[in-house]
N, C-alpha and C. Protein backbone atom coordinates (compact mmCIF):
# COMPACT_ATOMS: atom_id res chain seq x y z
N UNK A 1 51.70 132.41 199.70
CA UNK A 1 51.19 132.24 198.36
C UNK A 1 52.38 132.23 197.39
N UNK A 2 52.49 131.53 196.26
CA UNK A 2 53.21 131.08 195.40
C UNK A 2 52.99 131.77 194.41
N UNK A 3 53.90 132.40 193.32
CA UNK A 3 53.54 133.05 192.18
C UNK A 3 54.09 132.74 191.00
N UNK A 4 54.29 132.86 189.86
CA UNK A 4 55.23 132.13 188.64
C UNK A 4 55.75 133.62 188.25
N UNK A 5 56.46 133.77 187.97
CA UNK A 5 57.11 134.92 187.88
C UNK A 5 58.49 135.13 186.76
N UNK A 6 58.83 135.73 186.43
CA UNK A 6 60.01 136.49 185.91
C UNK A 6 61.27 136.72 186.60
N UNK A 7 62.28 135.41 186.30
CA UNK A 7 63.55 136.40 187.00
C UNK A 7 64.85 136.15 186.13
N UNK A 8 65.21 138.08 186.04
CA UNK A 8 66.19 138.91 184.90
C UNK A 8 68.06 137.68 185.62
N UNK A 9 67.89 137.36 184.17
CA UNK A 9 69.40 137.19 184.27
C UNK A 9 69.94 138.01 182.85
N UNK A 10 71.40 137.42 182.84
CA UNK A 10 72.01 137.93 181.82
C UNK A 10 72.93 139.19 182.08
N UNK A 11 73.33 140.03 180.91
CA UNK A 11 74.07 141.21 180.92
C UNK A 11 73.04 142.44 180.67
N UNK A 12 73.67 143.34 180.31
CA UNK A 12 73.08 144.63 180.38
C UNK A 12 72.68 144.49 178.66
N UNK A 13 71.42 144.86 178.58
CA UNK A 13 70.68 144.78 176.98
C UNK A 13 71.33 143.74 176.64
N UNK A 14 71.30 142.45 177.13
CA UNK A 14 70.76 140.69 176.68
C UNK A 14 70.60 140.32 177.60
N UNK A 15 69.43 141.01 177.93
CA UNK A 15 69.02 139.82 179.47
C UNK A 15 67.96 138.79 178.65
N UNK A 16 67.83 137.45 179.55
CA UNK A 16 66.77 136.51 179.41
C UNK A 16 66.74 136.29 180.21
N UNK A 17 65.59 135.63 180.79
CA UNK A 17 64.22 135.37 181.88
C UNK A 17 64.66 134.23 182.36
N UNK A 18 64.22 134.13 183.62
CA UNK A 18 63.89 132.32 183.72
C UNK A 18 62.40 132.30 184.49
N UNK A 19 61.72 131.55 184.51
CA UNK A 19 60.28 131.80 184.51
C UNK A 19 60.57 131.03 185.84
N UNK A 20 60.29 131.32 187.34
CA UNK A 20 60.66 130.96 188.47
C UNK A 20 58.86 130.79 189.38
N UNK A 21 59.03 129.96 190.34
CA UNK A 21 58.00 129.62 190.96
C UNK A 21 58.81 130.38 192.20
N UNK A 22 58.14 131.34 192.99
CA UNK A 22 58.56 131.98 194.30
C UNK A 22 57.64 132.52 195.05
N UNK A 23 57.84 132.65 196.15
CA UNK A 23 56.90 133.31 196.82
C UNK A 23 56.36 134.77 197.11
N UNK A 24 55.39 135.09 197.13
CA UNK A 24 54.77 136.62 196.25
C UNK A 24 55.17 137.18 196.77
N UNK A 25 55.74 137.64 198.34
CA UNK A 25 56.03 138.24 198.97
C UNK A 25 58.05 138.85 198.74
N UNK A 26 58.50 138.07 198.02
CA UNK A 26 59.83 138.20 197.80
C UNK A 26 60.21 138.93 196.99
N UNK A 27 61.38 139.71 197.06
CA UNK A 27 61.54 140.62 195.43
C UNK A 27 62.07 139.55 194.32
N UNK A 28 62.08 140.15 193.23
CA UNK A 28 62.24 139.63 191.61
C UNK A 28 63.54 138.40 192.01
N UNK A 29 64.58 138.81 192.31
CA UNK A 29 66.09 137.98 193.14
C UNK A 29 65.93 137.24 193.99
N UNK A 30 65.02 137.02 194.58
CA UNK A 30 65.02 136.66 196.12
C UNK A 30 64.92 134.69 196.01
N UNK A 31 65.39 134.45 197.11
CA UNK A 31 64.58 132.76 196.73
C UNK A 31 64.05 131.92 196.30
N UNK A 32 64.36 131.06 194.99
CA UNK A 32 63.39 130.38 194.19
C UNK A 32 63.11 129.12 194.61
N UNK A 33 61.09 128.91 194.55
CA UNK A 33 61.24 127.85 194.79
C UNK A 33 61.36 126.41 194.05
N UNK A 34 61.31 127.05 192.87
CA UNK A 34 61.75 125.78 192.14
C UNK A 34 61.72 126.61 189.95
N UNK A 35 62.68 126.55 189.43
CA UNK A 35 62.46 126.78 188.12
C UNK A 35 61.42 125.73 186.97
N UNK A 36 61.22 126.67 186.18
CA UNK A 36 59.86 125.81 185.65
C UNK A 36 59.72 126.39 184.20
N UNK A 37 60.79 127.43 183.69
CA UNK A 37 60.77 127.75 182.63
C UNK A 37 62.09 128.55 182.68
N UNK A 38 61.98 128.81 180.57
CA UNK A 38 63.30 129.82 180.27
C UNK A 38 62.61 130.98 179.06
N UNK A 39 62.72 131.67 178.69
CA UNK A 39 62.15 132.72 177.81
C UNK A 39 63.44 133.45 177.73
N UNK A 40 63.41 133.95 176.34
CA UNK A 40 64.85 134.47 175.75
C UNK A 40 64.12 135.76 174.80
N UNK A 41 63.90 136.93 175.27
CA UNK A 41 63.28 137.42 174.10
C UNK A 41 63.36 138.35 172.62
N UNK A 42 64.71 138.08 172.80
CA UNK A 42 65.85 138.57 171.89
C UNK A 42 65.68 137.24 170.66
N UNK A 43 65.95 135.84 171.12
CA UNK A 43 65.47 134.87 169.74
C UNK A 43 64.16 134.52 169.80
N UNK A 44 62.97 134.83 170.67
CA UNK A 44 61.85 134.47 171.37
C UNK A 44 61.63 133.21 171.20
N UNK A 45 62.63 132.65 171.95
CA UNK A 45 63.08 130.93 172.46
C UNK A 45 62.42 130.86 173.67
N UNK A 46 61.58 129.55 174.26
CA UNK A 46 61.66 129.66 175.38
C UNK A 46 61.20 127.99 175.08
N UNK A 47 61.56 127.78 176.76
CA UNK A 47 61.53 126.76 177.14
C UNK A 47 60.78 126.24 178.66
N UNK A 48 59.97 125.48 178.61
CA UNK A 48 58.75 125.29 179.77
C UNK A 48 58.67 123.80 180.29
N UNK A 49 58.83 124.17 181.85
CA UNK A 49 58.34 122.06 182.71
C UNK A 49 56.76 122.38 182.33
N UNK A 50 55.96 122.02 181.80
CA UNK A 50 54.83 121.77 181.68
C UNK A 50 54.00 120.83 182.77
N UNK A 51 54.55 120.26 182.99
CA UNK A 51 54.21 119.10 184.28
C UNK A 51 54.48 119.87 185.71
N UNK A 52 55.06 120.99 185.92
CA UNK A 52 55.71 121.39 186.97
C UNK A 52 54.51 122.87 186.77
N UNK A 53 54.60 123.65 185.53
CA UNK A 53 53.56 124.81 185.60
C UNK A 53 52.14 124.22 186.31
N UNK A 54 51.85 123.01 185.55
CA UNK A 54 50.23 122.66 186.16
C UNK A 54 49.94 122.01 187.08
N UNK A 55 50.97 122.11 187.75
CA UNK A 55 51.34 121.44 189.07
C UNK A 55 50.90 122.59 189.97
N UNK A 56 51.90 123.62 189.52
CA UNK A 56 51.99 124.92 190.56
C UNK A 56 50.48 125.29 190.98
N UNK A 57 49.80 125.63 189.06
CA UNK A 57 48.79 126.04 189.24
C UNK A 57 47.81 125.08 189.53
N UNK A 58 47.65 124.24 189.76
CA UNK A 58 46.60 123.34 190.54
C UNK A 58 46.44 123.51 191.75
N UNK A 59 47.88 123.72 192.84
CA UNK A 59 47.84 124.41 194.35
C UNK A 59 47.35 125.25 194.55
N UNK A 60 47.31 126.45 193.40
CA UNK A 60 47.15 128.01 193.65
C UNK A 60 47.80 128.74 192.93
N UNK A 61 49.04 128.57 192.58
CA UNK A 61 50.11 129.64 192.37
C UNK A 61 49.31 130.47 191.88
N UNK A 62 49.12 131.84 191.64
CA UNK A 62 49.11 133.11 190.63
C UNK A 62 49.98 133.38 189.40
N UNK A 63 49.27 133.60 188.70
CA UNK A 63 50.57 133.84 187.37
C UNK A 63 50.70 135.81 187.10
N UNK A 64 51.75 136.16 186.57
CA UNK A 64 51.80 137.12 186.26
C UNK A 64 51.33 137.73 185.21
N UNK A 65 51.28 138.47 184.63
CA UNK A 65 50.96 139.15 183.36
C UNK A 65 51.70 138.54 182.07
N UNK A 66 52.86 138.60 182.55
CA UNK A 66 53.76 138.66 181.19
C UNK A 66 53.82 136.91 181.23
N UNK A 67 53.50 136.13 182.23
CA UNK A 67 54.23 134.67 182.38
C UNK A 67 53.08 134.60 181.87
N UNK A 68 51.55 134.89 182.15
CA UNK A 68 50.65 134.26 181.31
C UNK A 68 50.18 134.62 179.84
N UNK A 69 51.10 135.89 179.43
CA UNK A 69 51.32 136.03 178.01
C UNK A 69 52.12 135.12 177.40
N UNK A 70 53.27 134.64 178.00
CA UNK A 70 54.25 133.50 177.00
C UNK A 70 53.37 132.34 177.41
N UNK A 71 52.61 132.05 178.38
CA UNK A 71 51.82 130.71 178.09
C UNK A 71 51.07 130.51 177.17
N UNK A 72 50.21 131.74 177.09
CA UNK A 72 49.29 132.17 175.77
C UNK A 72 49.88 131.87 174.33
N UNK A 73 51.08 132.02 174.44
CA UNK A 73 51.85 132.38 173.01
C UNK A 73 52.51 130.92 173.14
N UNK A 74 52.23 130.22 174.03
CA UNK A 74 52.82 128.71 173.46
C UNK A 74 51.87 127.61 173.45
N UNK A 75 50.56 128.41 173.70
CA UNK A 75 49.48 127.58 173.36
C UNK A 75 48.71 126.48 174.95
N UNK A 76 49.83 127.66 175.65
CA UNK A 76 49.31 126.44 176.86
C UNK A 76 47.89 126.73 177.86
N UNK A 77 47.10 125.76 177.72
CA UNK A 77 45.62 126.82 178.56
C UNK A 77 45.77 126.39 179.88
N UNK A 78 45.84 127.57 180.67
CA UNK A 78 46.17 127.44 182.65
C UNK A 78 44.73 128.35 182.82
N UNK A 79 44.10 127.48 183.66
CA UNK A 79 42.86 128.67 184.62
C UNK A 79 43.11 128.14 185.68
């Protein structure tokens, strides 16, 4: 199973996100299978494949909590 997820880059207090498609079973670091977003939440910039999110989620993927809060907050509707 596929999940959209959160993964921490950056330094110590300025990290930003990259919104990663991976598999659920992997930790936060582990193998990505493909990037599909960026979220910055220090300028609350972000940046989204839109064609690639409703892609995921058309297979299945699961979304997370927080990934389907910045979808929310950019207006994008995923069920």
């Amino acid at each position: 199973m596929v999940k959209l997820r959160l993964k921490r880059y950056g330094r110590k207090q300025r990290m930003t996100y990259r919104i990663v498609a991976i598999d659920a079973q992997s930790r936060r670091e582990g193998k990505v299978t493909r990037e599909v977003g960026f979220y910055n939440p220090r300028k609350e910039e972000t940046q989204l494949d839109i064609s690639a999110i409703t892609a995921f989620c058309e297979s299945g993927a699961q979304l997370t909590e927080t990934v389907r809060d910045i979808l929310k907050r950019e207006n994008l509707k995923i069920t």
